[in-house]
Protein backbone atom coordinates (compact mmCIF):
# COMPACT_ATOMS: atom_id res chain seq x y z
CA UNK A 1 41.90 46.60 -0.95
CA UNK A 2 45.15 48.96 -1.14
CA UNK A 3 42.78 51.41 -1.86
CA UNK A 4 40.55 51.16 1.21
CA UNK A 5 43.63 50.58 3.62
CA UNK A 6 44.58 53.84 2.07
CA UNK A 7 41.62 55.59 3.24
CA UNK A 8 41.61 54.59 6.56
CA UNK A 9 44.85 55.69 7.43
CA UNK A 10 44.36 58.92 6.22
CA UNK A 11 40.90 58.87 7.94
CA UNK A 12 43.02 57.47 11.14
CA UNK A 13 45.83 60.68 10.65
CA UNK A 14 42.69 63.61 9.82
CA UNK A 15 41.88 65.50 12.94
CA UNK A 16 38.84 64.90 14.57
CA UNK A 17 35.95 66.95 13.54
CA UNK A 18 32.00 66.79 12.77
CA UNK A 19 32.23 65.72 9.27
CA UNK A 20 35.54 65.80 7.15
CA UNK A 21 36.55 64.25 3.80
CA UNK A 22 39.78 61.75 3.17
CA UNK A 23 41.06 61.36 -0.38
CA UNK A 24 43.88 59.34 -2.40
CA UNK A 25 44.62 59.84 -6.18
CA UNK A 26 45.25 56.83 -8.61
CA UNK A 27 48.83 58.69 -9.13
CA UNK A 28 50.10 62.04 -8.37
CA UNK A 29 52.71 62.38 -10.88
CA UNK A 30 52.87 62.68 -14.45
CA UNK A 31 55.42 62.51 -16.98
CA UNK A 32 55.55 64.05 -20.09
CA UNK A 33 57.46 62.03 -23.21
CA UNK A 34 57.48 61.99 -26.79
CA UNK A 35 54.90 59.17 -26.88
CA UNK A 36 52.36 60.92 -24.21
CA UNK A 37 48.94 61.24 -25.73
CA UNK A 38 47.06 62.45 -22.45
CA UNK A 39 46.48 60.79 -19.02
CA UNK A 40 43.76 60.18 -16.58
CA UNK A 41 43.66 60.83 -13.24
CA UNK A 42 41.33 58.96 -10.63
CA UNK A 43 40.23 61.01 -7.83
CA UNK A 44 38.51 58.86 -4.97
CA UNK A 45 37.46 59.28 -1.32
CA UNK A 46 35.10 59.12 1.27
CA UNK A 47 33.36 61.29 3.85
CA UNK A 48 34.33 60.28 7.56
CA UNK A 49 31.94 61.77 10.36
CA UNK A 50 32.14 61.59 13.86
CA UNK A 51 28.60 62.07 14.26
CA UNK A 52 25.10 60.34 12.37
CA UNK A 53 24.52 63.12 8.69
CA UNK A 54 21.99 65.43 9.15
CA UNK A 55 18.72 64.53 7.37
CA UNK A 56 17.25 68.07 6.92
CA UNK A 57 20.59 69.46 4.46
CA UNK A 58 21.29 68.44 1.31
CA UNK A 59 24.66 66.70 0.82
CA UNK A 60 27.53 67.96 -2.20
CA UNK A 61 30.78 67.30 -3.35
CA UNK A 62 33.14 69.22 -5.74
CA UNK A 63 36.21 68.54 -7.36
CA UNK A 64 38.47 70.94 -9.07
CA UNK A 65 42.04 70.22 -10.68
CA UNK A 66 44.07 73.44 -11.73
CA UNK A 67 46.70 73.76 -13.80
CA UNK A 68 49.82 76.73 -13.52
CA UNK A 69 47.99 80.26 -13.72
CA UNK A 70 49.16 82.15 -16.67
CA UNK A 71 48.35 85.73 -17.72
CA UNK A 72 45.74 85.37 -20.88
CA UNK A 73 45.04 88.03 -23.06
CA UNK A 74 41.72 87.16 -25.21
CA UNK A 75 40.75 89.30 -28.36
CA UNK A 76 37.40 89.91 -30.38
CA UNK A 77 37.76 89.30 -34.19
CA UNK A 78 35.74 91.76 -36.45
CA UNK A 79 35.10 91.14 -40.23
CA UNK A 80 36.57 94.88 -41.74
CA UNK A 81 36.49 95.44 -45.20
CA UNK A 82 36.26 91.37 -46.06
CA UNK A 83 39.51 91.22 -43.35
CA UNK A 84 39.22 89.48 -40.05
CA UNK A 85 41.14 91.69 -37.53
CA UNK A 86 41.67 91.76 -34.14
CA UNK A 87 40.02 94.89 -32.71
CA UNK A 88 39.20 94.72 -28.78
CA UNK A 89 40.89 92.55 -26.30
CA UNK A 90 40.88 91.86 -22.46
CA UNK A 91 43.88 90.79 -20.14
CA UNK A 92 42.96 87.96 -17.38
CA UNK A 93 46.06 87.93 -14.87
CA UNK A 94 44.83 84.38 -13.75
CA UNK A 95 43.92 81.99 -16.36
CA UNK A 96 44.48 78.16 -15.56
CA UNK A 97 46.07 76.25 -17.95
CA UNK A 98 43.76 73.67 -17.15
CA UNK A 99 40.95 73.54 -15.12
CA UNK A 100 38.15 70.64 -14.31
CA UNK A 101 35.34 70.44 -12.20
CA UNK A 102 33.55 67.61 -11.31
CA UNK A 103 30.77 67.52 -8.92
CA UNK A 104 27.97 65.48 -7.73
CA UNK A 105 25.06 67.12 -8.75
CA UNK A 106 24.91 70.71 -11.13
CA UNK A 107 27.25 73.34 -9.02
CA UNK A 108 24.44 75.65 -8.75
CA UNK A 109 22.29 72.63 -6.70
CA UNK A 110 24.87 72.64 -4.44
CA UNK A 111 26.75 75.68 -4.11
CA UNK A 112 25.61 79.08 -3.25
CA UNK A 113 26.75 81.95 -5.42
CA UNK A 114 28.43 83.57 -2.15
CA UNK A 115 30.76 80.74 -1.70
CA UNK A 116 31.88 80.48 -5.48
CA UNK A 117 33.26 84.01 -5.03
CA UNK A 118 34.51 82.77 -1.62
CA UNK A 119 36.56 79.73 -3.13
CA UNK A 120 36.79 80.38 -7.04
CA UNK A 121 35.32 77.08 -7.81
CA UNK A 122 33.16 77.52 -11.10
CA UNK A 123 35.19 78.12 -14.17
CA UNK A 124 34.12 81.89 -14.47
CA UNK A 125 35.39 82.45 -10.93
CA UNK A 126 38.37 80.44 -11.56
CA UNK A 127 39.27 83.07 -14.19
CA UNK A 128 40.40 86.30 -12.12
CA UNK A 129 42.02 89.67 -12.90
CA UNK A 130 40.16 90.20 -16.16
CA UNK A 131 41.13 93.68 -17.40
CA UNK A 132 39.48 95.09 -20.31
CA UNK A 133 38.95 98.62 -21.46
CA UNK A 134 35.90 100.92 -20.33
CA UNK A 135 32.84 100.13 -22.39
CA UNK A 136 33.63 96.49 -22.67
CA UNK A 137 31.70 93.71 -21.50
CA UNK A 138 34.36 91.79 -18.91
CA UNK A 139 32.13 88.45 -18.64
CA UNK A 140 32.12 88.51 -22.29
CA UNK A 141 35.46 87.76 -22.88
CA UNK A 142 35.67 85.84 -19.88
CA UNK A 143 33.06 83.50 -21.57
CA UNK A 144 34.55 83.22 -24.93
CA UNK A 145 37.76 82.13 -23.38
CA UNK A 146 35.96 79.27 -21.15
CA UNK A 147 34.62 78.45 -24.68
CA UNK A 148 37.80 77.76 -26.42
CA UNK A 149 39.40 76.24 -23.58
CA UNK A 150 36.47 73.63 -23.73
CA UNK A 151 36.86 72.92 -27.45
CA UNK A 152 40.62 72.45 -26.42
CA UNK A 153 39.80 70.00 -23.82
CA UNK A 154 41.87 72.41 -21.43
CA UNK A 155 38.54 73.11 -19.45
CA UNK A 156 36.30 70.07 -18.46
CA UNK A 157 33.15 71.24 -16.84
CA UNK A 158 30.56 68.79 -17.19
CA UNK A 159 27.56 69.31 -14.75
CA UNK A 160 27.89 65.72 -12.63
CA UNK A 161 30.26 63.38 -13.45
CA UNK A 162 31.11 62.30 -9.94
CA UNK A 163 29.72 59.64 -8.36
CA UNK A 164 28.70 59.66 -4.62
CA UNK A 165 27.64 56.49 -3.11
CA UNK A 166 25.51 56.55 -0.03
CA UNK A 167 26.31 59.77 1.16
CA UNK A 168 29.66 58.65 1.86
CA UNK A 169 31.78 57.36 -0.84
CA UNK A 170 33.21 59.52 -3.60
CA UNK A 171 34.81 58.97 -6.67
CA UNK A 172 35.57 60.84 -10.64
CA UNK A 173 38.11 60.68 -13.33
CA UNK A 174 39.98 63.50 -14.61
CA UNK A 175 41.16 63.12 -18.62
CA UNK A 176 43.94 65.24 -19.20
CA UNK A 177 44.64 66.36 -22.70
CA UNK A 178 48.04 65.94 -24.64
CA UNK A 179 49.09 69.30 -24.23
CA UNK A 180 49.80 70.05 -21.16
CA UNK A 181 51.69 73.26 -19.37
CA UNK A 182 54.31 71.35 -17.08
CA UNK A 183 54.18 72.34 -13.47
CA UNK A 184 52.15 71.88 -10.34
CA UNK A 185 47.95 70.74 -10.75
CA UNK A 186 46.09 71.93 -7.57
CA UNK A 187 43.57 69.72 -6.97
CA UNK A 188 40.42 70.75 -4.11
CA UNK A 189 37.57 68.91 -2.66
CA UNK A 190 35.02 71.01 -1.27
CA UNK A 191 32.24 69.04 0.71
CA UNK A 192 29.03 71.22 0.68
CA UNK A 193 25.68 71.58 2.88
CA UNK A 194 22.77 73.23 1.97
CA UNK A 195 25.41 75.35 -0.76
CA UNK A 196 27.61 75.67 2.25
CA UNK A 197 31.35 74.72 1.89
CA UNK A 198 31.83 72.89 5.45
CA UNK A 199 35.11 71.23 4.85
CA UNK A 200 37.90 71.11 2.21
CA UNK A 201 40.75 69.17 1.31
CA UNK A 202 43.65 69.58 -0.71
CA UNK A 203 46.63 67.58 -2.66
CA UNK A 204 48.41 67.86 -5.58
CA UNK A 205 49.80 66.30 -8.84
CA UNK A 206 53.37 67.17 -10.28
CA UNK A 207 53.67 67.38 -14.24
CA UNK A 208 56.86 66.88 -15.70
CA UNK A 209 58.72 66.66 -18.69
CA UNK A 210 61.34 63.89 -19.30
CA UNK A 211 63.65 62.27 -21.31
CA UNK A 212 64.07 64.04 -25.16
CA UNK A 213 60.84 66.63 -24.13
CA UNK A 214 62.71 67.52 -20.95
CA UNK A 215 66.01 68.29 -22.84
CA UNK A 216 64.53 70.66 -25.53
CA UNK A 217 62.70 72.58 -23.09
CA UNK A 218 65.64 73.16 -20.76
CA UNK A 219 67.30 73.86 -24.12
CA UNK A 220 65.19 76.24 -25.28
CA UNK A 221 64.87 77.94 -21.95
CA UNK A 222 68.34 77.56 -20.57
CA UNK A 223 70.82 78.25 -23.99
CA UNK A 224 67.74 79.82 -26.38
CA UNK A 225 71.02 80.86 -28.78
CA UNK A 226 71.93 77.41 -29.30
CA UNK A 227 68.49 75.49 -29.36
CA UNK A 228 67.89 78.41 -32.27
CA UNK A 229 71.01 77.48 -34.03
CA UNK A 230 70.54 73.21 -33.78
CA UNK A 231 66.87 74.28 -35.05
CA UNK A 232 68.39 76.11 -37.72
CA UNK A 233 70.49 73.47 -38.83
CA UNK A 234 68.11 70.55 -38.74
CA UNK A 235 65.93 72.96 -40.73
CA UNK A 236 68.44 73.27 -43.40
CA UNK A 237 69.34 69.48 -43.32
CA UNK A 238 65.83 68.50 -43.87
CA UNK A 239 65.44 70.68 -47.18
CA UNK A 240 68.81 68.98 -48.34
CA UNK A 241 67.49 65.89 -47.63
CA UNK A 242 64.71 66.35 -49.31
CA UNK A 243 66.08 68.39 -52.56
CA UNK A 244 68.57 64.84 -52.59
CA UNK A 245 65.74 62.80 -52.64
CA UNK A 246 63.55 64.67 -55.63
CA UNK A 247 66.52 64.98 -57.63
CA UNK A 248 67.13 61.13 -56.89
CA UNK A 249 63.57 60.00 -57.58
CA UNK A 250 63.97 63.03 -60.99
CA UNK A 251 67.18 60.67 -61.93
């Protein structure tokens, strides 16, 4: 019920227009601690029109939620004299620490090619400024890094996991993974026609660090010269510790 109330004001507050979407998360902050093992964001909407849906276009929604940008440089491993090395590599300016799209149908059903390039939607698009030296194969690299980003569970791009009832109500759930880059998550709803993007909404979600996790980082970032030094000396604690307890357990 606090859900739908939710809806309608922000239906009530959207300016007018043909079709538009309105859209509430389950939370829009998350908080990073020593216990945090991942989170899950709920992502849920509906499509308010001022006049009846066309019946001759075909109907799509996309979701995307994307993390800080960070440059990423991504190397090719060759096997040299029984010795993996790196050998080639290619810089991408724009990498998202995290990125997930979710979408009502495959994103090629109901997006055109010339409007991924428009909005960066698609995790290849998503991916910009790839730099790599002449004679390489850009989309290669670009591919392999959208590979282990998947395996990391740092890129979520399943073909439909969002459900649209009716042409009308919208809803998907975003798992984010343990390790997550604090900062800002961007998160876009595109509402399609016919491939078309015809309207688009945005919000956003705020990760942060706190209590003991939010100390160390500021720590490490704020006085490096003494988080280095306390590391140092719980380093050298623990192997006294531990060269007490074998010569104890030797005893």
């Amino acid at each position: 019920m606090i859900r739908v109330l939710a809806l309608l004001i922000l239906a009530w507050a959207t300016p007018a227009s043909a079709e538009r979407v309105v859209a509430a998360l389950s939370q829009n902050r998350v908080q990073i601690d020593t216990a945090f093992t991942g989170s899950e964001i709920l992502v849920y909407g509906a499509i308010v029109r001022d006049l009846p849906a066309p019946d001759d276009s075909k109907l799509g929604v996309i979701v995307t939620v994307s993390g800080p940008e960070v440059p990423t440089t991504v190397r090719r491993k060759e096997r040299r004299l029984g010795i993996w090395v790196n050998t080639d590599a290619a810089v991408i300016e724009r990498a998202p620490s995290f990125y997930a799209v979710a979408a009502s149908a495959p994103i090629a059903q109901i997006l055109l090619g010339s409007e991924d390039e428009r909005y960066f939607i698609s995790p290849g698009r998503a991916l910009r400024g790839v730099m790599a030296a002449e004679g390489l194969n850009a989309d290669k690299f670009t591919e392999a890094l959208i590979r282990i980003r998947e395996r990391e569970g740092a890129f979520q791009t399943s073909d439909s996991p969002l459900f649209l009832t009716d042409d009308t109500l919208f809803s998907t759930e975003v798992r984010l993974p343990a390790n997550l880059v604090e900062g800002t998550y961007a998160i876009r709803i595109f509402l399609t026609r016919d491939g078309v993007v015809r309207t688009r909404y945005d919000t956003v979600i705020s990760v942060r660090k706190v209590g003991l996790e939010r100390f160390l980082y500021n720590l490490a970032h704020e006085q490096p010269l003494i988080y280095g030094l306390m590391s140092l000396g719980i380093a050298i604690f623990a192997g006294w510790a531990a060269s007490a307890v074998f010569r104890f357990i030797k005893a």
